[in-house]
PDB file of N, CA and C in Angstrom:
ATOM      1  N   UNK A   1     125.449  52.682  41.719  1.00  0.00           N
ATOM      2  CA  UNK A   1     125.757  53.028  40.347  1.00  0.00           C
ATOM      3  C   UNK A   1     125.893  54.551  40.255  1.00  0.00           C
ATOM      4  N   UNK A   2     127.002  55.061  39.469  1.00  0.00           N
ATOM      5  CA  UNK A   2     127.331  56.474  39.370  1.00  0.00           C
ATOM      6  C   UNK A   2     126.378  56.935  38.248  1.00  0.00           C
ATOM      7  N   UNK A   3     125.856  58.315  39.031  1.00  0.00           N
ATOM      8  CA  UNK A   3     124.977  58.980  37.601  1.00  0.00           C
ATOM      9  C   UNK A   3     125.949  59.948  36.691  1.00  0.00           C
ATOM     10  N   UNK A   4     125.578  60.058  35.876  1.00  0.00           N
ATOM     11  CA  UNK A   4     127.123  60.944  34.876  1.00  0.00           C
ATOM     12  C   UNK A   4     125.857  61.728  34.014  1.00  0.00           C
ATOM     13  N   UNK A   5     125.878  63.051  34.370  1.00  0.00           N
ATOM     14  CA  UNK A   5     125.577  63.802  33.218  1.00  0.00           C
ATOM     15  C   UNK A   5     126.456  64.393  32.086  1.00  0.00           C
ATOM     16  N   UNK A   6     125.911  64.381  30.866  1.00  0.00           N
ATOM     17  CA  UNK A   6     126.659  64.939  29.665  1.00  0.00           C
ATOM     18  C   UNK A   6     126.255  65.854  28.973  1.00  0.00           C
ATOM     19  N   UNK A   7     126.692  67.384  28.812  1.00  0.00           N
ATOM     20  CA  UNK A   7     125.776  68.448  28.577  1.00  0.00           C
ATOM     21  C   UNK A   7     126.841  68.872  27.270  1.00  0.00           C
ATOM     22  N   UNK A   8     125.437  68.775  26.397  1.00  0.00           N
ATOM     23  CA  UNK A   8     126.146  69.180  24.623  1.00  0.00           C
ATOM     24  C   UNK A   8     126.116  70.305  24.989  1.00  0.00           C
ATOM     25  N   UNK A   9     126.985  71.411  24.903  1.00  0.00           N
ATOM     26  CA  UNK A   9     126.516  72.920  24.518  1.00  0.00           C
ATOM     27  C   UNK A   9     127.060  73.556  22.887  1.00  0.00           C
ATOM     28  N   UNK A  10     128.327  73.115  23.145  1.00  0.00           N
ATOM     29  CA  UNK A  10     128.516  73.181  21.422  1.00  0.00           C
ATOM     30  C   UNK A  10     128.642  72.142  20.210  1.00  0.00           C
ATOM     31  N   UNK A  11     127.974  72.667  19.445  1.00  0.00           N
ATOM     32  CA  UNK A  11     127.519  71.623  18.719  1.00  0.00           C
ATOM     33  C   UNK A  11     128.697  70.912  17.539  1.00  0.00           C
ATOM     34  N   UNK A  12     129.883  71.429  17.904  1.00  0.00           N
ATOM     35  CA  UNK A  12     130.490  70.811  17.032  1.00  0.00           C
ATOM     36  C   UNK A  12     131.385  69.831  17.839  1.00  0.00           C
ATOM     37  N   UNK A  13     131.107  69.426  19.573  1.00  0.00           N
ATOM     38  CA  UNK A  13     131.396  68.615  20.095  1.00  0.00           C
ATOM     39  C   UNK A  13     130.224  67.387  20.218  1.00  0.00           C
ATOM     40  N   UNK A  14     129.459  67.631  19.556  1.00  0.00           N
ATOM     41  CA  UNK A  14     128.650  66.766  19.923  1.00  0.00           C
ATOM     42  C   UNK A  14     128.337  64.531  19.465  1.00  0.00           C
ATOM     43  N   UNK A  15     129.393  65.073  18.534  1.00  0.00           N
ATOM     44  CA  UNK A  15     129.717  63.228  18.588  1.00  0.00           C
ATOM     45  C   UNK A  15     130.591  63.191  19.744  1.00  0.00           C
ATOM     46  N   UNK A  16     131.362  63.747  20.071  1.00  0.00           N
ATOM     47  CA  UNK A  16     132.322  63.179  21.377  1.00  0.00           C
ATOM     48  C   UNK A  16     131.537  63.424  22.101  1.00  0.00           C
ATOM     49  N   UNK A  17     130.490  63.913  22.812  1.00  0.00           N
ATOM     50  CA  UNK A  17     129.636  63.872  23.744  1.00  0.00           C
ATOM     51  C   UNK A  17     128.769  62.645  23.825  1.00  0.00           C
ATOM     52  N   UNK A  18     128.339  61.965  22.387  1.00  0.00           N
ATOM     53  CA  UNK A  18     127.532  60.872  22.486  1.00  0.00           C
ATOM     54  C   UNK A  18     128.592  60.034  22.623  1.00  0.00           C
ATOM     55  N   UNK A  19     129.789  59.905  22.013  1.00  0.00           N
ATOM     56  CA  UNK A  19     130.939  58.592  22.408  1.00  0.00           C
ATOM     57  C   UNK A  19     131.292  58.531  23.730  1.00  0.00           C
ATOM     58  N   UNK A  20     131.349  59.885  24.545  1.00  0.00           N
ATOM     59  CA  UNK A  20     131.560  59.750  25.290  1.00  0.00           C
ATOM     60  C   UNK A  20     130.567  58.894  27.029  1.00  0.00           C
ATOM     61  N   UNK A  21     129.006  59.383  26.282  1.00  0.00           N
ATOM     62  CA  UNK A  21     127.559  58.923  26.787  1.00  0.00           C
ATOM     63  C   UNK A  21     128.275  57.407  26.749  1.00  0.00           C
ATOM     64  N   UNK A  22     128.180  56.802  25.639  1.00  0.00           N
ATOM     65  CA  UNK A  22     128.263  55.664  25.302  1.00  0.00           C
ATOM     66  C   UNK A  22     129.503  54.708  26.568  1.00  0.00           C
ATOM     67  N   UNK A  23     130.319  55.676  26.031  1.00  0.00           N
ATOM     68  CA  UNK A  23     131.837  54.806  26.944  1.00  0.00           C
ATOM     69  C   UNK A  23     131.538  54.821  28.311  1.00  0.00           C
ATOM     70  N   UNK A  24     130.690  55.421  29.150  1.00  0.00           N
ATOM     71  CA  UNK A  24     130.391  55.640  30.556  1.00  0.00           C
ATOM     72  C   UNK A  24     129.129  54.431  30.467  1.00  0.00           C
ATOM     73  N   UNK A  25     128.196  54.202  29.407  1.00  0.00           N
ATOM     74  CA  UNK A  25     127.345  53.370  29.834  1.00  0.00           C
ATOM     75  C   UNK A  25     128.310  52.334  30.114  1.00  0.00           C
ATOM     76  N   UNK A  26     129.266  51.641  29.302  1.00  0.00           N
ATOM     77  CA  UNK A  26     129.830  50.349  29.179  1.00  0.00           C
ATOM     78  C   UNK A  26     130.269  50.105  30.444  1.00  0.00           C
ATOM     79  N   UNK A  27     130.957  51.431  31.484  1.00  0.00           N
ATOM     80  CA  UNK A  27     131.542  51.193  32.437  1.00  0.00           C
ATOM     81  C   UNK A  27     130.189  50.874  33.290  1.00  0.00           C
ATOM     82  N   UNK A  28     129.105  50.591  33.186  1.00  0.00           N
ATOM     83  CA  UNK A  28     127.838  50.286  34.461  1.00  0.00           C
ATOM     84  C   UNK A  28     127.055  51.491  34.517  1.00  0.00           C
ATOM     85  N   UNK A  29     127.055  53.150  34.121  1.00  0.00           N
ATOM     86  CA  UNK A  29     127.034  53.868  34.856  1.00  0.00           C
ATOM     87  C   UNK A  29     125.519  54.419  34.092  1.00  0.00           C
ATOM     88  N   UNK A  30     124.249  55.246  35.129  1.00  0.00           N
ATOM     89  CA  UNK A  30     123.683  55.481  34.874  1.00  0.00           C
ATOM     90  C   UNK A  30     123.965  57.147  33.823  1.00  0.00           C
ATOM     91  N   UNK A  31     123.588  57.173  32.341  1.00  0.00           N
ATOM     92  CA  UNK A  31     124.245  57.940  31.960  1.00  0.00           C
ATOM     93  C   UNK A  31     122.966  59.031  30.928  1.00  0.00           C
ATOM     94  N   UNK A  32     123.135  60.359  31.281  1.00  0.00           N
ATOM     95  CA  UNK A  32     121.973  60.948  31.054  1.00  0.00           C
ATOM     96  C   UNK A  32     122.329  62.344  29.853  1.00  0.00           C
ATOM     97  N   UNK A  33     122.164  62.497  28.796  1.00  0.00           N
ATOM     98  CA  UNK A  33     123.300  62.848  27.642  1.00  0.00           C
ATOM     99  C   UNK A  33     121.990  64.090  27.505  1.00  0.00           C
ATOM    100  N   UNK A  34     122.553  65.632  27.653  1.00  0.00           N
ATOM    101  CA  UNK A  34     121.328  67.135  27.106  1.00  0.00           C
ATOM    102  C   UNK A  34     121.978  67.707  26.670  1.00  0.00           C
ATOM    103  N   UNK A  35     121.446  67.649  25.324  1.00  0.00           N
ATOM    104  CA  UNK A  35     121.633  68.792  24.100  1.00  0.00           C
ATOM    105  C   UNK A  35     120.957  70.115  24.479  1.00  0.00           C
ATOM    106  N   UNK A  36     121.877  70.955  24.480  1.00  0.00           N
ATOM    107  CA  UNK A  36     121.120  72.465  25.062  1.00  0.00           C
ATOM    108  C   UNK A  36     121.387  73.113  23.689  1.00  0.00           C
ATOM    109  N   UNK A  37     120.168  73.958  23.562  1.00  0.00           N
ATOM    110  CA  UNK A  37     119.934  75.187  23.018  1.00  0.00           C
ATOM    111  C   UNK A  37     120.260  75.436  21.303  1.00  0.00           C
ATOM    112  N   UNK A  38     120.518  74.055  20.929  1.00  0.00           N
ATOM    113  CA  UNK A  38     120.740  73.929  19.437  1.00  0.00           C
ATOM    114  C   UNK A  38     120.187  72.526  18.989  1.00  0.00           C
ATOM    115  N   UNK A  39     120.246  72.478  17.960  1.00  0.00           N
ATOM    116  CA  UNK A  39     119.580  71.556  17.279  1.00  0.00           C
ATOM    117  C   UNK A  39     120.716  70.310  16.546  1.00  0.00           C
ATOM    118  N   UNK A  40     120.350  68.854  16.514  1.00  0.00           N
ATOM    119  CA  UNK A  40     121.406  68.041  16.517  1.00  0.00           C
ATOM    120  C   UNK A  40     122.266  68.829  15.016  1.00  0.00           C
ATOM    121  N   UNK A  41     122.723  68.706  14.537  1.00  0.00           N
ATOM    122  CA  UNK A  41     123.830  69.368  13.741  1.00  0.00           C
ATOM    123  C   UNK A  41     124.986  68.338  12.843  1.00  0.00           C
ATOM    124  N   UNK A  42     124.083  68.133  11.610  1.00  0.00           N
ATOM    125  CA  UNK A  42     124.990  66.889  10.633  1.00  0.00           C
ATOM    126  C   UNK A  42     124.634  65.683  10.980  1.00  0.00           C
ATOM    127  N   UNK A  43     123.360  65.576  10.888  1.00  0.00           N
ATOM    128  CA  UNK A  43     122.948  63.764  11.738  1.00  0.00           C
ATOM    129  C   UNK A  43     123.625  62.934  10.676  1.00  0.00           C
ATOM    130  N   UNK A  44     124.110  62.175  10.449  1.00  0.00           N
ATOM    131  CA  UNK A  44     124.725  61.334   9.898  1.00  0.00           C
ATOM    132  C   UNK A  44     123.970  59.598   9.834  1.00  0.00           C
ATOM    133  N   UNK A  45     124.360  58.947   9.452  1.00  0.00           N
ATOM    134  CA  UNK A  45     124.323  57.434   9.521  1.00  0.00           C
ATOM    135  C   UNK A  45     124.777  57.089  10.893  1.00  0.00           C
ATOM    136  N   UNK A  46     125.931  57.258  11.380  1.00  0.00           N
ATOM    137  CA  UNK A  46     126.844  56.638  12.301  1.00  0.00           C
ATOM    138  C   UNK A  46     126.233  57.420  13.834  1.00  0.00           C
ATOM    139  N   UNK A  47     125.805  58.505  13.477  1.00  0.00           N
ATOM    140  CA  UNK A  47     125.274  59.299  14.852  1.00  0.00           C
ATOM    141  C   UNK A  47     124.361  59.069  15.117  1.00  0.00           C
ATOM    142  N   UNK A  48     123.480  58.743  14.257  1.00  0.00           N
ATOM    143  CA  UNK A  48     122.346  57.999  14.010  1.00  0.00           C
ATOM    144  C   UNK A  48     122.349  56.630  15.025  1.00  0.00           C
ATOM    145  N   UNK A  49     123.442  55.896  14.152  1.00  0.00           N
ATOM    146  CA  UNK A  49     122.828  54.681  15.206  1.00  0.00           C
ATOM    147  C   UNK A  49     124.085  54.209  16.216  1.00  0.00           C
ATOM    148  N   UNK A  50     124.809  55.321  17.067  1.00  0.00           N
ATOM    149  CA  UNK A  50     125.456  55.785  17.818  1.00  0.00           C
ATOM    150  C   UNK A  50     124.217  55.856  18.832  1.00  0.00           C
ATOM    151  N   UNK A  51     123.304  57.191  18.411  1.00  0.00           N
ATOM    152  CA  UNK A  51     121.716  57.242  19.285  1.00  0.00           C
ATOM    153  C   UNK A  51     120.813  55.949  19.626  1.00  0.00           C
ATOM    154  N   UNK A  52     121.181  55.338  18.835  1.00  0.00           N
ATOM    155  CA  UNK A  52     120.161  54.024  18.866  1.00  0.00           C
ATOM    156  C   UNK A  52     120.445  52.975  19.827  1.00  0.00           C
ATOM    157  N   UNK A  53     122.564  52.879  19.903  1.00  0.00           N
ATOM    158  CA  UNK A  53     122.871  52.375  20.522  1.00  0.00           C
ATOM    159  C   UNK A  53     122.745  52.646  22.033  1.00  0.00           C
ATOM    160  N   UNK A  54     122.757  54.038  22.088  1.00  0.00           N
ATOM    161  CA  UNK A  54     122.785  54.841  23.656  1.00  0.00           C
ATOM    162  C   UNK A  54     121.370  54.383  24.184  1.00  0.00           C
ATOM    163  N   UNK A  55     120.182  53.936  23.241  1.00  0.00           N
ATOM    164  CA  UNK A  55     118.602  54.068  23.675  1.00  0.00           C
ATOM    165  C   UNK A  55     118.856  52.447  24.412  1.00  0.00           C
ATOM    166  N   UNK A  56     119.614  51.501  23.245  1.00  0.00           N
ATOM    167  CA  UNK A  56     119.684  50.133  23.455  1.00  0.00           C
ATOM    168  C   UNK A  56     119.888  50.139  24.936  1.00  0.00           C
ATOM    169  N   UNK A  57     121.240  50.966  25.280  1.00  0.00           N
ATOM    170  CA  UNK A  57     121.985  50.438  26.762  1.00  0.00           C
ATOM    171  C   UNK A  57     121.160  51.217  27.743  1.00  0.00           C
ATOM    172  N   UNK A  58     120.093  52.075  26.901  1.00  0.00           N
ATOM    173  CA  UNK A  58     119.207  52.595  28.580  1.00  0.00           C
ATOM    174  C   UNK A  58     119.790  53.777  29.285  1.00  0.00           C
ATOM    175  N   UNK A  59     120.651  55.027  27.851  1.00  0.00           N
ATOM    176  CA  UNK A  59     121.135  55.619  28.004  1.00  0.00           C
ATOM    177  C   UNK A  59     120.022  56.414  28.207  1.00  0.00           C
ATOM    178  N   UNK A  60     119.930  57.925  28.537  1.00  0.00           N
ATOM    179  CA  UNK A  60     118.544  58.963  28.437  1.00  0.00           C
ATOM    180  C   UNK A  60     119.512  59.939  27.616  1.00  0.00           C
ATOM    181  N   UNK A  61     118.279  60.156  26.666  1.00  0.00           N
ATOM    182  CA  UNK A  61     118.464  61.660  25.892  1.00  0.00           C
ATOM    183  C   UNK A  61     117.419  62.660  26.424  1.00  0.00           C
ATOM    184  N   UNK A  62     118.092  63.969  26.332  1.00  0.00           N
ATOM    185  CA  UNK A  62     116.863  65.097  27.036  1.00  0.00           C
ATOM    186  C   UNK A  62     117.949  66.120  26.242  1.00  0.00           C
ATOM    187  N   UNK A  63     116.488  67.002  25.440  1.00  0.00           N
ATOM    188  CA  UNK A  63     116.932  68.162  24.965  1.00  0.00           C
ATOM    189  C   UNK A  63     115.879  69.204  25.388  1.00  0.00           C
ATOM    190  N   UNK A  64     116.100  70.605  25.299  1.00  0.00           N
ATOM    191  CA  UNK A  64     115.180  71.539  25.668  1.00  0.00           C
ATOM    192  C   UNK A  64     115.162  72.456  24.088  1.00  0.00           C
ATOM    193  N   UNK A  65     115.348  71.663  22.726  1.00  0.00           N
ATOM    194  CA  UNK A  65     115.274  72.378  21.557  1.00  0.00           C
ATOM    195  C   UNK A  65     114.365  71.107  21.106  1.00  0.00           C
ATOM    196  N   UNK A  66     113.300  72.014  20.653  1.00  0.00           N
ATOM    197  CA  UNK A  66     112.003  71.263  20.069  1.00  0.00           C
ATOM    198  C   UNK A  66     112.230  70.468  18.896  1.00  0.00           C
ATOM    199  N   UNK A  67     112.891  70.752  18.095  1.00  0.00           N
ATOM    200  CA  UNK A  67     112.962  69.957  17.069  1.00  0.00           C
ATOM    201  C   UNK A  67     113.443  68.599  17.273  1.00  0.00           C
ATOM    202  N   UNK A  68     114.711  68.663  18.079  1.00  0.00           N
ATOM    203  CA  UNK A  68     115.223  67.607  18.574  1.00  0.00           C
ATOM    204  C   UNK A  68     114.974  66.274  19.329  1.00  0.00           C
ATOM    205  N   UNK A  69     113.604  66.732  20.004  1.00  0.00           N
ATOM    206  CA  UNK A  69     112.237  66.077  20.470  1.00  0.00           C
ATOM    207  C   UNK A  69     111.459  65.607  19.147  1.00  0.00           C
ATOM    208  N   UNK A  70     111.055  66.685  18.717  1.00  0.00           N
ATOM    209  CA  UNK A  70     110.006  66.009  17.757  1.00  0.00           C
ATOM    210  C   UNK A  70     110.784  65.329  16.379  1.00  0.00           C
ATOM    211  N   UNK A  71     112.038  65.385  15.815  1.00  0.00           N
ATOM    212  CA  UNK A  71     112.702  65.004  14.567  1.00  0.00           C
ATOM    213  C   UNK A  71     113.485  63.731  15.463  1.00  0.00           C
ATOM    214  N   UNK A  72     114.370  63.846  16.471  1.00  0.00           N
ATOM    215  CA  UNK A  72     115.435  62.726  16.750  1.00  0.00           C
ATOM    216  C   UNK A  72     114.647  61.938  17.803  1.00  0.00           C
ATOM    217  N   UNK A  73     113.803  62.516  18.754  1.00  0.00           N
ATOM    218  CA  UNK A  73     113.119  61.253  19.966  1.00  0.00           C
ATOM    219  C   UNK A  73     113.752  61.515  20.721  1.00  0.00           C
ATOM    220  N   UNK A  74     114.333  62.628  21.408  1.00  0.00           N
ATOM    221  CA  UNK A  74     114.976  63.134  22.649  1.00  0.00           C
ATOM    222  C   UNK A  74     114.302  63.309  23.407  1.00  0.00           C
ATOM    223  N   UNK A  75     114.251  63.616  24.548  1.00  0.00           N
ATOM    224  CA  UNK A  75     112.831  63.506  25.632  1.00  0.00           C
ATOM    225  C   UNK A  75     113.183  65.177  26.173  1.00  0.00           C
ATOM    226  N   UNK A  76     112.125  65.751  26.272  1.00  0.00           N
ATOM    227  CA  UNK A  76     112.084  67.216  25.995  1.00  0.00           C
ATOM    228  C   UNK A  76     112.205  67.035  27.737  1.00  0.00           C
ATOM    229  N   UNK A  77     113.115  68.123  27.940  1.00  0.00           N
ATOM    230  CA  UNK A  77     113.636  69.061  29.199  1.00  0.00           C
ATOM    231  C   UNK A  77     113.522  70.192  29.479  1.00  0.00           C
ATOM    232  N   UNK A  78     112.869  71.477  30.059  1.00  0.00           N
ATOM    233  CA  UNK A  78     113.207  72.534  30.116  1.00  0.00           C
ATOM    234  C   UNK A  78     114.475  72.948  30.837  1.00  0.00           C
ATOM    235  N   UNK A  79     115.281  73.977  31.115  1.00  0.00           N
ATOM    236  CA  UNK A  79     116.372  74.278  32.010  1.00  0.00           C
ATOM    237  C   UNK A  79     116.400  73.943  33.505  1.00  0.00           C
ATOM    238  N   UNK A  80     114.711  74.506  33.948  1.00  0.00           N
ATOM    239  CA  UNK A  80     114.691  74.083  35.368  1.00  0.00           C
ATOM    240  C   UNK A  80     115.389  72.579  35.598  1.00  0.00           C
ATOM    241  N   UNK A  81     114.028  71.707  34.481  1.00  0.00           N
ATOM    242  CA  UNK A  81     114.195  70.357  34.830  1.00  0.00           C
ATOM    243  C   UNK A  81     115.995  69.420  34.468  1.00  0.00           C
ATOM    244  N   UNK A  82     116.648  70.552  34.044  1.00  0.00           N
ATOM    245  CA  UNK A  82     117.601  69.517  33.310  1.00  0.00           C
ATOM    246  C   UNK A  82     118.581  69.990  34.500  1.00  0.00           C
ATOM    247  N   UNK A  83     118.424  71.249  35.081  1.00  0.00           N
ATOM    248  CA  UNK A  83     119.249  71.764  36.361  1.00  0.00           C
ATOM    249  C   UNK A  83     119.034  70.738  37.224  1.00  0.00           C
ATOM    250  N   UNK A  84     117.614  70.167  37.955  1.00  0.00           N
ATOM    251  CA  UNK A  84     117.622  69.139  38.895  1.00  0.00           C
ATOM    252  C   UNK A  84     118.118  68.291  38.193  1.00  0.00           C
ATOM    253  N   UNK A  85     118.500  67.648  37.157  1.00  0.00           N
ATOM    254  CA  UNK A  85     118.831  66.410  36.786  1.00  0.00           C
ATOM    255  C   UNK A  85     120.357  66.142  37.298  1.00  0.00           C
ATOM    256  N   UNK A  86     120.917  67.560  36.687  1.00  0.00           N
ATOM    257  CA  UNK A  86     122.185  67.747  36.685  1.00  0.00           C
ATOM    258  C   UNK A  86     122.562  67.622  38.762  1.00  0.00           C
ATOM    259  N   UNK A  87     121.865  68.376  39.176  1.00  0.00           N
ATOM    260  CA  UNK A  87     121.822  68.277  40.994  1.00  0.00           C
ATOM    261  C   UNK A  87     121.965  66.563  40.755  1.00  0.00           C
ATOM    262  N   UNK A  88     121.193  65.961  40.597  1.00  0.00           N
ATOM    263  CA  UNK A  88     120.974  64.479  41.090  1.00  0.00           C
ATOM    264  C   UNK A  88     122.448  63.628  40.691  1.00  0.00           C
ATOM    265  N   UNK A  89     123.067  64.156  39.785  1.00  0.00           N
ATOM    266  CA  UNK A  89     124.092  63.592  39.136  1.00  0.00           C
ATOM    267  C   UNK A  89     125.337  63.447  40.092  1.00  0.00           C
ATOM    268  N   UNK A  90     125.817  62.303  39.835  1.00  0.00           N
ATOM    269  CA  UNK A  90     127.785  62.151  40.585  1.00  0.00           C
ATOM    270  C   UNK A  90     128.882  62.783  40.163  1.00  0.00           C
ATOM    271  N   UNK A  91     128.892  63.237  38.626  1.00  0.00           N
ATOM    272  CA  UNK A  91     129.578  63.528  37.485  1.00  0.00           C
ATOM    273  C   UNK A  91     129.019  64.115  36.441  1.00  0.00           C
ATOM    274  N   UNK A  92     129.326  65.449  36.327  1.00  0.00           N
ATOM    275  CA  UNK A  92     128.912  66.244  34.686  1.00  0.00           C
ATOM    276  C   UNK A  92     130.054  66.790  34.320  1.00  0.00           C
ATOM    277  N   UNK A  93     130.063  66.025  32.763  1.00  0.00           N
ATOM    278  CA  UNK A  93     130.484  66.578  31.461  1.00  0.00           C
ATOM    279  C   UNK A  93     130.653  67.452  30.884  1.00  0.00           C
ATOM    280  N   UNK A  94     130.504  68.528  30.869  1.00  0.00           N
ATOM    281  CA  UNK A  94     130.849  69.169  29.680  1.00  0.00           C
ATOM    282  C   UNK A  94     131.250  69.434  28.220  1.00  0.00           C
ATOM    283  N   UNK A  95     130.492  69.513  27.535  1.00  0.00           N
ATOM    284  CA  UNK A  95     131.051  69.538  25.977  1.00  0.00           C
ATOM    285  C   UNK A  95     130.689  71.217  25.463  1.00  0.00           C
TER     286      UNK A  95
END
């Protein structure tokens, strides 16, 4: 199974970053979605349970902005740790 990292950096890509999380789970793929250095931005209804859906399929969220941990349930990362993640990966994203 391919690992695919997806790294939010700007935040006004960040629904196409979770659609995009999403469309890689469907294909099989282990898929690991980090919000860097900002905070989620316009949570909505639909992004909302966009997130819920990504938790359903066993997607991972990891942010290294605290709020985002403690307000959305992202699983807190520092840089080191999200750098090895990114090493372990087949495929990273960019947003």
């Amino acid at each position: 199974m391919k690992k695919i990292a997806v790294l939010v950096k700007d935040p006004h890509q960040q629904y196409e970053a979770l659609r995009t999380s999403l469309g890689a789970l469907l294909e099989m793929a282990e898929v690991s979605m980090f919000v860097l250095d900002h905070e989620i931005a316009d949570m909505d209804e639909a992004y909302s349970e966009n997130m819920e859906f990504l938790d359903e399929m066993e997607g991972l969220r990891f942010s290294n902005n605290q709020v985002n941990v403690d307000r959305y349930g992202f699983q807190p990362a520092n840089l080191a740790e999200i750098g090895d993640k990114i090493r372990e990966s087949d495929i990273v994203i960019p947003f």
